[in-house]
N, C-alpha and C. Protein backbone atom coordinates (compact mmCIF):
# COMPACT_ATOMS: atom_id res chain seq x y z
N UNK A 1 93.02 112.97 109.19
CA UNK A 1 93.82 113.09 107.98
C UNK A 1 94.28 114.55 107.85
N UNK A 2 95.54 114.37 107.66
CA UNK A 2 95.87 116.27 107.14
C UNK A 2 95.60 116.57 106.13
N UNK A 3 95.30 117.98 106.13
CA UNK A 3 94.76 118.51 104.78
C UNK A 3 95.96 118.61 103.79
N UNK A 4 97.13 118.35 103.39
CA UNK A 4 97.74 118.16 102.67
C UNK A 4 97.09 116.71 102.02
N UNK A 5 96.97 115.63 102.90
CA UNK A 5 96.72 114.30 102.18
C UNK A 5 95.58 114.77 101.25
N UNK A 6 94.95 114.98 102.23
CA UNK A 6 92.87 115.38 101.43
C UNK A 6 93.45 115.77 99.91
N UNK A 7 93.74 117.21 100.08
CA UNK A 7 94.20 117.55 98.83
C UNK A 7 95.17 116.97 97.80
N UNK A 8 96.26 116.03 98.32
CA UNK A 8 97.02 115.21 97.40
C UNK A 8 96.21 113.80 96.59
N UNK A 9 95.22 113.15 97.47
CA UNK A 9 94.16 112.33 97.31
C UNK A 9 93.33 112.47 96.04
N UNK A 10 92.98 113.62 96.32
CA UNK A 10 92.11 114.60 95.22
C UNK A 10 92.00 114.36 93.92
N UNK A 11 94.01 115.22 94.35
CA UNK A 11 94.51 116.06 92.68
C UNK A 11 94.94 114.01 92.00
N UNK A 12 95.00 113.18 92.81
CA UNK A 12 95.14 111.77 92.44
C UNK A 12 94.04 111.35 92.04
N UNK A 13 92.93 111.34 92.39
CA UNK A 13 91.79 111.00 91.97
C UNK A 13 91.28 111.70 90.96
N UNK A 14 91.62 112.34 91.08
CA UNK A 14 91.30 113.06 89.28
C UNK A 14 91.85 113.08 88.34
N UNK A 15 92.86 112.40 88.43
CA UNK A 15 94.11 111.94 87.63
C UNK A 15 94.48 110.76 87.41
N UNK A 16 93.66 110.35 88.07
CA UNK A 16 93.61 109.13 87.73
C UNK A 16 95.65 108.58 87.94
N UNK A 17 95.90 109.27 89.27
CA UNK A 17 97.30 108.13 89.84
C UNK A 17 96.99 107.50 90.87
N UNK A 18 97.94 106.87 91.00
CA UNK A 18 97.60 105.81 92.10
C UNK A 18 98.72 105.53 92.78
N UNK A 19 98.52 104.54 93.73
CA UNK A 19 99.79 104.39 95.13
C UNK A 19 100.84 103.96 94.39
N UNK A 20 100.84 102.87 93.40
CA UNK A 20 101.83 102.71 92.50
C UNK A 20 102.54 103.52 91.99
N UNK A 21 101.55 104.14 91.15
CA UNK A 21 102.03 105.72 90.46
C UNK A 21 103.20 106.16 91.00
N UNK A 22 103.21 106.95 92.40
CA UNK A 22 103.93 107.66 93.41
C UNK A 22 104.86 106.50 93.49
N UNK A 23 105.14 105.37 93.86
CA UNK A 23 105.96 104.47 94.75
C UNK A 23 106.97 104.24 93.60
N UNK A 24 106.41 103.97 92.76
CA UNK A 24 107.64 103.83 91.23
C UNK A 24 108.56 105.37 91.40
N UNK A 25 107.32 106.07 91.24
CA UNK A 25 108.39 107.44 90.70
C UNK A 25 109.49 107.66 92.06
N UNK A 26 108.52 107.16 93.22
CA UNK A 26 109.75 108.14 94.42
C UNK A 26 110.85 106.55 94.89
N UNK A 27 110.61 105.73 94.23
CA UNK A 27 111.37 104.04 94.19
C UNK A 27 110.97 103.53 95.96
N UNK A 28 109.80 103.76 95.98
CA UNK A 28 109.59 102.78 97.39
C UNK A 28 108.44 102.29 97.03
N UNK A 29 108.05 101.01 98.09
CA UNK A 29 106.86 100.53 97.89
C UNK A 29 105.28 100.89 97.78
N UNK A 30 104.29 100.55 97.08
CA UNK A 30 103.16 101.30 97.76
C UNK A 30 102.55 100.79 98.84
N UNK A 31 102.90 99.85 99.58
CA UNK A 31 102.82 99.99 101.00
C UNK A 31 103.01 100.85 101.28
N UNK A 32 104.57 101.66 101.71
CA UNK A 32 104.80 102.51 102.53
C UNK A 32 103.94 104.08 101.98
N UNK A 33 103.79 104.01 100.46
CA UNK A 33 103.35 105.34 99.98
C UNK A 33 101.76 105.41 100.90
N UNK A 34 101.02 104.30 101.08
CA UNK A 34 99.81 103.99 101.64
C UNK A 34 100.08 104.12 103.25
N UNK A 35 101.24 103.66 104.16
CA UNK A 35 101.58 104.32 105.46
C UNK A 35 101.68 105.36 105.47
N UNK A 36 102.00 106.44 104.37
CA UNK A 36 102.04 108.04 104.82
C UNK A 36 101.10 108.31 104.75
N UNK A 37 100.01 107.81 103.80
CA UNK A 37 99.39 108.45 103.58
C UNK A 37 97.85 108.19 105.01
N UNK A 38 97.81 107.41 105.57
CA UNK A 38 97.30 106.45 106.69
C UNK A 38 97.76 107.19 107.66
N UNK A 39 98.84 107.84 108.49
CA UNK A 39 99.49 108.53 108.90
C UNK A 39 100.39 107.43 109.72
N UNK A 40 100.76 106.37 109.57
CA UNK A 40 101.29 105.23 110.08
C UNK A 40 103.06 105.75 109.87
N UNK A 41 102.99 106.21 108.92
CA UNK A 41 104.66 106.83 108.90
C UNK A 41 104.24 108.68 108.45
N UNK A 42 105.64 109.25 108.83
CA UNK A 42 105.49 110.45 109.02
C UNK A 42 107.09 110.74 108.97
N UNK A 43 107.88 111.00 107.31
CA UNK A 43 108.72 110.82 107.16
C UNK A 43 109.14 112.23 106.89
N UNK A 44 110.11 112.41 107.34
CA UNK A 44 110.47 113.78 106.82
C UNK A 44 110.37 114.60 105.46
N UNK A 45 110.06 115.39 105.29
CA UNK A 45 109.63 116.25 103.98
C UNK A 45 108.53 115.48 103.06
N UNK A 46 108.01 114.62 103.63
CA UNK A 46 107.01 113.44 102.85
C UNK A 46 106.26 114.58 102.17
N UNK A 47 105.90 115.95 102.70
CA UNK A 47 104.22 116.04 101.78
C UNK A 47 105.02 116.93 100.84
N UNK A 48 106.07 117.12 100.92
CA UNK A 48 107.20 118.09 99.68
C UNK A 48 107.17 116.85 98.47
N UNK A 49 107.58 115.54 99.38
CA UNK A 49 108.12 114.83 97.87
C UNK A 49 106.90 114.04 97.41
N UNK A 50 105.73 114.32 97.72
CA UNK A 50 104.45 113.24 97.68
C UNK A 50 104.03 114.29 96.60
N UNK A 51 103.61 115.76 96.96
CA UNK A 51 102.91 116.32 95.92
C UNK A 51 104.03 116.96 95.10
N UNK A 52 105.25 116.67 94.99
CA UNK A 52 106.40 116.95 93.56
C UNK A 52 105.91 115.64 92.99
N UNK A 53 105.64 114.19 93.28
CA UNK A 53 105.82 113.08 92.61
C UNK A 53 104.53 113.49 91.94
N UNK A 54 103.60 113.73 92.46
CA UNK A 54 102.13 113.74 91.83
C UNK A 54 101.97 114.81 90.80
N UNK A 55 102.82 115.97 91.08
CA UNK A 55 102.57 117.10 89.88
C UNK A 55 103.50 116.37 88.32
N UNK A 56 104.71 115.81 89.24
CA UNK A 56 105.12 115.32 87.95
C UNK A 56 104.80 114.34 87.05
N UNK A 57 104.08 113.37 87.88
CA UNK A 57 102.84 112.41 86.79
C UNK A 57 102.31 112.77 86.49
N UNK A 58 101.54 113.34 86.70
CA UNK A 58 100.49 114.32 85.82
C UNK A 58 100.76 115.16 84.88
N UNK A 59 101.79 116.03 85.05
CA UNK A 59 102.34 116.19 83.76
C UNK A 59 103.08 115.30 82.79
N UNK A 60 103.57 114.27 83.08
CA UNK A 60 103.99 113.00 82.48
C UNK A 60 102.82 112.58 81.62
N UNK A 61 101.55 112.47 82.26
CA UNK A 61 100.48 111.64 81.74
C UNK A 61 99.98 112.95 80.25
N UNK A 62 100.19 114.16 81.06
CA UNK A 62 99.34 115.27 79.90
C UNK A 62 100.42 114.97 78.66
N UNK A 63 101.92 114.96 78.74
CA UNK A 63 102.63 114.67 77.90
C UNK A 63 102.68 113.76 76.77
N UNK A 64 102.03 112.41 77.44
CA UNK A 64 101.56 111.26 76.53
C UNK A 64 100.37 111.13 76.30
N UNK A 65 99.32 112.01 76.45
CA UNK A 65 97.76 111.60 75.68
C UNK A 65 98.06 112.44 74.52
């Protein structure tokens, strides 16, 4: 696993997001969000737009509690 995932995993698990989470916000399935993250796909700029989707739920979520 690359240490980008480890760390995107993480800051998700403590945040309580999930494969859904990401797949809504970036409009693909969480299948495929679960192939990057698996290393089964390896899409260009994936760990740019994986941890923008995740900072921005999370601030989404701090917004609404």
């Amino acid at each position: 696993m690359e240490n980008w995932i480890a760390e995107v995993r993480g800051r998700m698990y403590v945040n309580k997001v999930t494969n859904l989470d990401i797949a809504e916000h970036l409009g693909v399935t969480p299948q495929y969000v679960s192939y990057i993250f698996n290393g089964k796909r390896t899409p260009k700029d994936a760990e740019e737009k994986i941890k923008t989707a995740v900072n921005e739920i999370i601030d989404q979520k701090k917004v609404t509690e």
